[in-house]
C-alpha atoms as a PDB file:
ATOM      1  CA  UNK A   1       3.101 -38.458   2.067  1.00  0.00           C
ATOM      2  CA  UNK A   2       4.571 -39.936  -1.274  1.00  0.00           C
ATOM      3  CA  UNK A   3       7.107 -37.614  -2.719  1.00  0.00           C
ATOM      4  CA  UNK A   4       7.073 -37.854  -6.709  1.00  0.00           C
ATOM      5  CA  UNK A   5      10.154 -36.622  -8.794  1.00  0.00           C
ATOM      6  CA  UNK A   6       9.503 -36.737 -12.936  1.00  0.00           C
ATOM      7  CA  UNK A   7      12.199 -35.513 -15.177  1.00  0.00           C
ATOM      8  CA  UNK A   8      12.789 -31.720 -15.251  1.00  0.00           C
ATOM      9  CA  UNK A   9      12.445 -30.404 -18.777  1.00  0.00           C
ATOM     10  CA  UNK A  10      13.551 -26.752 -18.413  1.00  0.00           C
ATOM     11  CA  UNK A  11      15.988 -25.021 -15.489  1.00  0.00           C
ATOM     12  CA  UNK A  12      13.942 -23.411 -12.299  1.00  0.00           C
ATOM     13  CA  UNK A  13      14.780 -20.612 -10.880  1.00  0.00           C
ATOM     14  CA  UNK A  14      14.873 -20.386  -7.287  1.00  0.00           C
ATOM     15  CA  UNK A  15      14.146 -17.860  -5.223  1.00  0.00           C
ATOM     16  CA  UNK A  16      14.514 -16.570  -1.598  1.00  0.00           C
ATOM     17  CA  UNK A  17      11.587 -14.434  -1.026  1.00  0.00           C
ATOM     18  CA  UNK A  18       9.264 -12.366  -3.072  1.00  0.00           C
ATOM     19  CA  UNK A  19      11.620  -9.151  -3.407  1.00  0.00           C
ATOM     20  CA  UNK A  20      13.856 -11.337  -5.511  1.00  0.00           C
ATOM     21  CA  UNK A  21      11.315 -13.222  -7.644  1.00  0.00           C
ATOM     22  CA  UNK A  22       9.746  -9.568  -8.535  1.00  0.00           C
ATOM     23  CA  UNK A  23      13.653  -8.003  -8.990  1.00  0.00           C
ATOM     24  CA  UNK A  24      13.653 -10.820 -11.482  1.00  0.00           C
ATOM     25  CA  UNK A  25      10.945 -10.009 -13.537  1.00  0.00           C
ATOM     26  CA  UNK A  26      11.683  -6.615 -13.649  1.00  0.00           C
ATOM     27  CA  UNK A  27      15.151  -7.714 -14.881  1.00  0.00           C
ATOM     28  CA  UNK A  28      13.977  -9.841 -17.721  1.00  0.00           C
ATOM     29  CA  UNK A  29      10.104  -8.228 -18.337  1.00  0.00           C
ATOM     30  CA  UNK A  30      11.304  -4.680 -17.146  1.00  0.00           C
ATOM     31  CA  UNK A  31       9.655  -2.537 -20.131  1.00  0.00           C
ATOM     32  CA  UNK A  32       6.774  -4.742 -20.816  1.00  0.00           C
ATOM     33  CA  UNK A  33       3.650  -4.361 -19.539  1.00  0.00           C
ATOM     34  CA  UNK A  34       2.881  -6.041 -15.767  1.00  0.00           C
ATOM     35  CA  UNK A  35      -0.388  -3.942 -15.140  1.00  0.00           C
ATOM     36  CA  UNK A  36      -3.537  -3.203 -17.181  1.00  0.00           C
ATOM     37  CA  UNK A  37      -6.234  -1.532 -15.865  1.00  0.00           C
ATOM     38  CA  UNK A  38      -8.993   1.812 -15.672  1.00  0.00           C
ATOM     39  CA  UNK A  39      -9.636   3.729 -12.671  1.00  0.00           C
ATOM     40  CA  UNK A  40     -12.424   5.465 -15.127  1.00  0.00           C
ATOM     41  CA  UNK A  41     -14.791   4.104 -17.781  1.00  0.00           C
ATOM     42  CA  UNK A  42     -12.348   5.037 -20.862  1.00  0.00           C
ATOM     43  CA  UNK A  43     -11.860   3.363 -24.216  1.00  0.00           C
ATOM     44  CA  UNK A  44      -8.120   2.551 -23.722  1.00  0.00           C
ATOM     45  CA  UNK A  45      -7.030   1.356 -20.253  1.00  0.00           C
ATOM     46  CA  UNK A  46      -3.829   2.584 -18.385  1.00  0.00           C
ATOM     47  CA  UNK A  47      -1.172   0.412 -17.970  1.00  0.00           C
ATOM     48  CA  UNK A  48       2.265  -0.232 -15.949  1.00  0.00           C
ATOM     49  CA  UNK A  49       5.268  -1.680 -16.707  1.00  0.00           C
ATOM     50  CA  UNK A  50       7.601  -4.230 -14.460  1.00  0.00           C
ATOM     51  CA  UNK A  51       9.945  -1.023 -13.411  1.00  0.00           C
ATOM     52  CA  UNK A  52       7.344   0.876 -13.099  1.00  0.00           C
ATOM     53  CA  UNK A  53       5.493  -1.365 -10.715  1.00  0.00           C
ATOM     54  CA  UNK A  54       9.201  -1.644  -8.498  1.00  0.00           C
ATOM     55  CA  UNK A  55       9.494   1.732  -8.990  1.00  0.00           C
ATOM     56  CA  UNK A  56       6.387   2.227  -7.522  1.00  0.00           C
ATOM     57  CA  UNK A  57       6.538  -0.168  -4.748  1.00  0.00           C
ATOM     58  CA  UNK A  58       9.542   1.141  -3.509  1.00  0.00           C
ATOM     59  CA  UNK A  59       8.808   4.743  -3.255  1.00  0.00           C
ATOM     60  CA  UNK A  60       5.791   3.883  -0.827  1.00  0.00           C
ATOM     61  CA  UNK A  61       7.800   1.451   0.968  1.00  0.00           C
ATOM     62  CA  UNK A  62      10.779   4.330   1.456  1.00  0.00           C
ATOM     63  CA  UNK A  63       7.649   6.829   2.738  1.00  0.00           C
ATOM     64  CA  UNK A  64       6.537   4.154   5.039  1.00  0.00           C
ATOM     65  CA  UNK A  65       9.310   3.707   7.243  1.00  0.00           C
ATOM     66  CA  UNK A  66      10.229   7.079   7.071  1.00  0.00           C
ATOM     67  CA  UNK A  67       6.718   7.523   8.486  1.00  0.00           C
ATOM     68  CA  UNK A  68       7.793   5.379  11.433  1.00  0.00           C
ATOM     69  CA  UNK A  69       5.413   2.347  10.352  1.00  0.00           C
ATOM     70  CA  UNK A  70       8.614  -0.108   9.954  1.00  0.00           C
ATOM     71  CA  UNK A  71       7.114  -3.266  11.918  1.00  0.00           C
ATOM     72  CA  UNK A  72       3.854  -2.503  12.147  1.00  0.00           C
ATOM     73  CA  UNK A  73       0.360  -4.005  11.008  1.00  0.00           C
ATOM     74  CA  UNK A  74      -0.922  -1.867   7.846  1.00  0.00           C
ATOM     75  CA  UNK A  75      -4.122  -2.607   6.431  1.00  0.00           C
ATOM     76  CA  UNK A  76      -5.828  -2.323   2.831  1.00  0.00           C
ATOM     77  CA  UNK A  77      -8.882  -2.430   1.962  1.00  0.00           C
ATOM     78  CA  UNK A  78     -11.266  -1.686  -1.364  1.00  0.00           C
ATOM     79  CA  UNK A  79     -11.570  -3.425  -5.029  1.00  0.00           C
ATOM     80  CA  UNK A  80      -8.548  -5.225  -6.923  1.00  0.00           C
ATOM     81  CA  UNK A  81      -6.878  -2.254  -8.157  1.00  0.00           C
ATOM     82  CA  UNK A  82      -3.278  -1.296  -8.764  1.00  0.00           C
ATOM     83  CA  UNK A  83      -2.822   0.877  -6.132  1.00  0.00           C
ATOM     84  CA  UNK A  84      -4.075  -2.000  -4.047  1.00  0.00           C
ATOM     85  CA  UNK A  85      -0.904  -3.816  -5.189  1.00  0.00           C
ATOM     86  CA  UNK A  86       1.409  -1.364  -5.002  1.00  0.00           C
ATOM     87  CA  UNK A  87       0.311  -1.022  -1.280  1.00  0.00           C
ATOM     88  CA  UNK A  88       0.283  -4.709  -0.322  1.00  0.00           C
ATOM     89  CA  UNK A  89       3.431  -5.285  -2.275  1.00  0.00           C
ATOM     90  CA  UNK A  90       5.387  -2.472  -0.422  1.00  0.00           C
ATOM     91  CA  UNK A  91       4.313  -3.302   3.002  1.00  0.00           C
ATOM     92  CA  UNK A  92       5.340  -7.332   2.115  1.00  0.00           C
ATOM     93  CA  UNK A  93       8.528  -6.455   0.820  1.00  0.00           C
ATOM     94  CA  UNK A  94      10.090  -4.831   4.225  1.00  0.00           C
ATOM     95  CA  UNK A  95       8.023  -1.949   6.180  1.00  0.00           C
ATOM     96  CA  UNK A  96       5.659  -4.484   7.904  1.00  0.00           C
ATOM     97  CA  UNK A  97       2.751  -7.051   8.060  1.00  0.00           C
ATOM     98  CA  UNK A  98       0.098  -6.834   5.370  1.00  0.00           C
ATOM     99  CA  UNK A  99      -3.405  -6.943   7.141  1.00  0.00           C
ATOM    100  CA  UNK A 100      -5.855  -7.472   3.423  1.00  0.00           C
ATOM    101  CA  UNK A 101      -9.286  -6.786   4.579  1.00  0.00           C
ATOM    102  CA  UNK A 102     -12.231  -8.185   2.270  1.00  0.00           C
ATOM    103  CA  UNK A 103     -14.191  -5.318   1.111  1.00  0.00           C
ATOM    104  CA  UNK A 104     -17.495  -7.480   1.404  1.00  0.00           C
ATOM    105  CA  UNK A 105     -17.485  -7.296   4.993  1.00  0.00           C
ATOM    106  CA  UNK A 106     -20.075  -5.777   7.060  1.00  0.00           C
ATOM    107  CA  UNK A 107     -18.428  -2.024   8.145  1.00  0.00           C
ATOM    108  CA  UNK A 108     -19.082  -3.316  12.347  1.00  0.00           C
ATOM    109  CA  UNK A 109     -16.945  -6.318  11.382  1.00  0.00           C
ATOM    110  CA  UNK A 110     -14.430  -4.449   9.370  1.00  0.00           C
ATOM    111  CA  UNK A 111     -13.949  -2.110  12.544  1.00  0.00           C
ATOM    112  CA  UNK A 112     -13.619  -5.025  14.580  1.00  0.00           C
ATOM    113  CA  UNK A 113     -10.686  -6.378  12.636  1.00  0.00           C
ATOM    114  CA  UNK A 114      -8.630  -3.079  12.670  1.00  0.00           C
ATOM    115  CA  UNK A 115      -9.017  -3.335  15.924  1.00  0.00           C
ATOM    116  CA  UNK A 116      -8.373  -7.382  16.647  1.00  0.00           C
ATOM    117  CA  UNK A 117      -5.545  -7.049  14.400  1.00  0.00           C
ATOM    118  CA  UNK A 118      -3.740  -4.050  15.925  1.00  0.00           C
ATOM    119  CA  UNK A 119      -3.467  -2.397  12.483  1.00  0.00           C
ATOM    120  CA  UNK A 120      -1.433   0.873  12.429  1.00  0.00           C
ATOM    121  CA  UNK A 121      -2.407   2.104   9.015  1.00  0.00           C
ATOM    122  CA  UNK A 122      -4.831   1.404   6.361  1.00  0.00           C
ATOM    123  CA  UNK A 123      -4.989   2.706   3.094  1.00  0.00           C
ATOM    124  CA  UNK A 124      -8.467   2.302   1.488  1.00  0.00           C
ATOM    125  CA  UNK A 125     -10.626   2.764  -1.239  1.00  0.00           C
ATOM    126  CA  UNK A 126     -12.890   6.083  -0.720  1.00  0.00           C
ATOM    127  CA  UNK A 127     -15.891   4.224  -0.438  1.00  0.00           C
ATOM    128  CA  UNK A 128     -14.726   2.952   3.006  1.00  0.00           C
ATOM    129  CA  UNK A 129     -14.213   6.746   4.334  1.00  0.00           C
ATOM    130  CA  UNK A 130     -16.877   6.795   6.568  1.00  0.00           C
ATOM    131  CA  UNK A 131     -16.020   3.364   7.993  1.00  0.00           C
ATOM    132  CA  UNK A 132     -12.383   4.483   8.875  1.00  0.00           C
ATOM    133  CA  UNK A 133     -14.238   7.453  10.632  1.00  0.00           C
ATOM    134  CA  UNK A 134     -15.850   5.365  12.552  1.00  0.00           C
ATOM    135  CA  UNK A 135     -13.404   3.148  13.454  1.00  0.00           C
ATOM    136  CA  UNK A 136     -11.312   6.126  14.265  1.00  0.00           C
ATOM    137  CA  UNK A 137     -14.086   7.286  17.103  1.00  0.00           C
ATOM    138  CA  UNK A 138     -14.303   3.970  17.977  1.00  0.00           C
ATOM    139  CA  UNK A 139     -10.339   3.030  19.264  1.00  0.00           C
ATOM    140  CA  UNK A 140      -8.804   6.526  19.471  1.00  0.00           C
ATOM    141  CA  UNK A 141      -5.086   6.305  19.268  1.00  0.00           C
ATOM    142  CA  UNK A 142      -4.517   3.184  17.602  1.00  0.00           C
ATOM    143  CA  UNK A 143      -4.834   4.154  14.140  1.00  0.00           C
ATOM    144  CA  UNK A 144      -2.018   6.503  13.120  1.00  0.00           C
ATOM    145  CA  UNK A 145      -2.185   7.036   9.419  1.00  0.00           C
ATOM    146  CA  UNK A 146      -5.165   6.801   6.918  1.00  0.00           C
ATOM    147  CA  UNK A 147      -4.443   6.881   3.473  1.00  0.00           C
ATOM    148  CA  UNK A 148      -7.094   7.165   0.952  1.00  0.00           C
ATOM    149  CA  UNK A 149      -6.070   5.660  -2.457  1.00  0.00           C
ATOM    150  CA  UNK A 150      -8.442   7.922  -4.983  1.00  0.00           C
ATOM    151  CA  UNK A 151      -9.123  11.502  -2.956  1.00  0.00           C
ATOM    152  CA  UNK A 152     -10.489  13.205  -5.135  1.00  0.00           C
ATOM    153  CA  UNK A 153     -13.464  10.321  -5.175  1.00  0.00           C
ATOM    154  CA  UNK A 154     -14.489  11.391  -2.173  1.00  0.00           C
ATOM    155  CA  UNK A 155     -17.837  12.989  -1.616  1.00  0.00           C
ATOM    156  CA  UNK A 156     -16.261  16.270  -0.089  1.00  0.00           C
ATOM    157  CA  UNK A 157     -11.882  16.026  -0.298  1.00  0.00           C
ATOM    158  CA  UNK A 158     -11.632  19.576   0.498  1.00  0.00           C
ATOM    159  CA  UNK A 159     -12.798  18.675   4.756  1.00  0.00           C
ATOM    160  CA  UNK A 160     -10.277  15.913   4.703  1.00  0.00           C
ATOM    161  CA  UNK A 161      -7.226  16.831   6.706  1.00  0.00           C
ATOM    162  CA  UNK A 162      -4.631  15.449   4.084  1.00  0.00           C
ATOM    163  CA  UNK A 163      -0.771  16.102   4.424  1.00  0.00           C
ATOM    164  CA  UNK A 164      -0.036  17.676   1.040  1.00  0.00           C
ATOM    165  CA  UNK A 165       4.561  17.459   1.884  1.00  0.00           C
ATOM    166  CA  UNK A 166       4.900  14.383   4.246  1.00  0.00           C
ATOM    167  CA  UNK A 167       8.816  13.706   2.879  1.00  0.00           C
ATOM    168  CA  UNK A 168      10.154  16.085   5.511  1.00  0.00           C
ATOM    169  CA  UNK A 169       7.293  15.443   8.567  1.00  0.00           C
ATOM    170  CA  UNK A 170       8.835  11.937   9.699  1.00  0.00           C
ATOM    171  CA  UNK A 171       6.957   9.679  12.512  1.00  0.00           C
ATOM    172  CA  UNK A 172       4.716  11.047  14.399  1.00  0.00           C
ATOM    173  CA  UNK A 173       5.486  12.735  17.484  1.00  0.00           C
ATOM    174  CA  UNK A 174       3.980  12.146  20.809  1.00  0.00           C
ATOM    175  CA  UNK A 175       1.735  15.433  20.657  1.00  0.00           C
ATOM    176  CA  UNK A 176       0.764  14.503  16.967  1.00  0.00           C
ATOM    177  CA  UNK A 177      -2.759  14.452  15.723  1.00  0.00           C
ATOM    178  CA  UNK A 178      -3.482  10.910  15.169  1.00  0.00           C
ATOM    179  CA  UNK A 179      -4.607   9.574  12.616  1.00  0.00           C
ATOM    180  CA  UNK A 180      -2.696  11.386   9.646  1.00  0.00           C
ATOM    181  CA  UNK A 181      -4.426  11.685   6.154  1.00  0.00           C
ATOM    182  CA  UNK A 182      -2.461  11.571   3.191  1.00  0.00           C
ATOM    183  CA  UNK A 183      -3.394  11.322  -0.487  1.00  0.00           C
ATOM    184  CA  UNK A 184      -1.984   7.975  -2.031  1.00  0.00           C
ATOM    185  CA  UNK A 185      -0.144   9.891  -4.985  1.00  0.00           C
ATOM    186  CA  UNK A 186       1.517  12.216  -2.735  1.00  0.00           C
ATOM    187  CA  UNK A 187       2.634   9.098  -0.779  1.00  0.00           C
ATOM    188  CA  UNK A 188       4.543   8.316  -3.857  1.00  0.00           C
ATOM    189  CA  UNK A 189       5.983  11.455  -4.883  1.00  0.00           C
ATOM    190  CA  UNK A 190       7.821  11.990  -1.255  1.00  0.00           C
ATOM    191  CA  UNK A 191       8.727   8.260  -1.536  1.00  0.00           C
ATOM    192  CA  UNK A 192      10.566   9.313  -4.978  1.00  0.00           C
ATOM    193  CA  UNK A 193      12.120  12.250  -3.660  1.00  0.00           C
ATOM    194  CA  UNK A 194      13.822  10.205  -0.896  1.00  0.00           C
ATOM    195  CA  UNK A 195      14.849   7.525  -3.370  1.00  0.00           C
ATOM    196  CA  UNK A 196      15.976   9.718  -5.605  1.00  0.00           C
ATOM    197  CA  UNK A 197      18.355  11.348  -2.504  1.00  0.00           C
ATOM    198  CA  UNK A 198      20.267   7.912  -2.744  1.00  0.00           C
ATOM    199  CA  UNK A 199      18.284   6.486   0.220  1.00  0.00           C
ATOM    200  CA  UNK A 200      17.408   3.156  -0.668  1.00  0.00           C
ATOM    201  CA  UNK A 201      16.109   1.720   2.723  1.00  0.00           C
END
């Protein structure tokens, strides 16, 4: 392999892992927009800034481990979206291992993989409802929390069993219901609240 060195025009900044390359941009970009995007047909689209986006991030990664998922394989799955970031950018950046599922897969192959890949958690878009059902019936046990990233999509929310306070509830126990349903925006809200308590695992 031939190793080619040119002139460097401009410093580089160097970084250790991704947590410090995002820390950065929120340092310089902070108030500027880092997300643009509609959940809804609407004539202006909503957008996020770079401390917003951190902000974000690590709220769900504080719920996370608090959860009990620190180490483990969580999955997502569903169109590019933010809260598709927000979810593989939290689990990256120090609760676990990012399992990204492509949402073109055939639902038989998509249980398959949960399964394969020993994944603890998936959050997903509510289109893939029934296939977490299924997958659910299918290895009983393994998966311990669902999270659906737009609820109130759902054909029928209201027969969802979906945590509504999950900053006090912890892992689950050994006599817990498994899997546990929780709303991705209350995900975020209890991971504020602990922040906000000065934890800042």
């Amino acid at each position: 392999m031939q190793i080619v060195k040119g002139r460097s025009f401009y410093p580089i900044k160097t970084f250790k892992n991704l947590r410090d390359m995002i820390q950065e941009s929120g340092s310089l970009y902070g108030q500027l927009d880092a997300f643009r995007f509609r959940t809804d047909p609407a004539p202006e689209p909503q957008a996020k800034t770079y401390m917003e986006f951190i902000e974000d991030y690590q709220a769900l990664g504080s719920i996370l481990l608090q959860l009990g998922l620190h180490g483990k394989r969580i999955a997502v799955i569903g169109e590019n979206s933010y809260n598709w970031c927000v979810t593989h950018t939290a689990v990256l950046n120090g609760v676990g291992i990012s399992v990204p599922l492509d949402r073109l897969l055939p639902a038989g192959e998509i249980i398959s993989l949960l399964e394969r890949g020993g994944v603890s958690a998936v959050f997903y878009q509510e289109t893939f409802h029934e296939v977490m059902q299924a997958a659910v019936e299918k290895y009983p046990g393994q998966i311990e929390l669902l999270c659906c990233m737009r609820p109130d999509k759902l054909k029928s929310p209201e027969s969802v069993p979906f945590e509504a306070v999950v900053e006090a509830t912890g892992p689950a126990s050994a006599d817990s219901v498994l899997p546990r349903y929780f709303r991705f925006a209350d995900l975020l809200t209890a991971g504020r609240a602990i922040r906000a308590r000065g934890d800042k695992t």
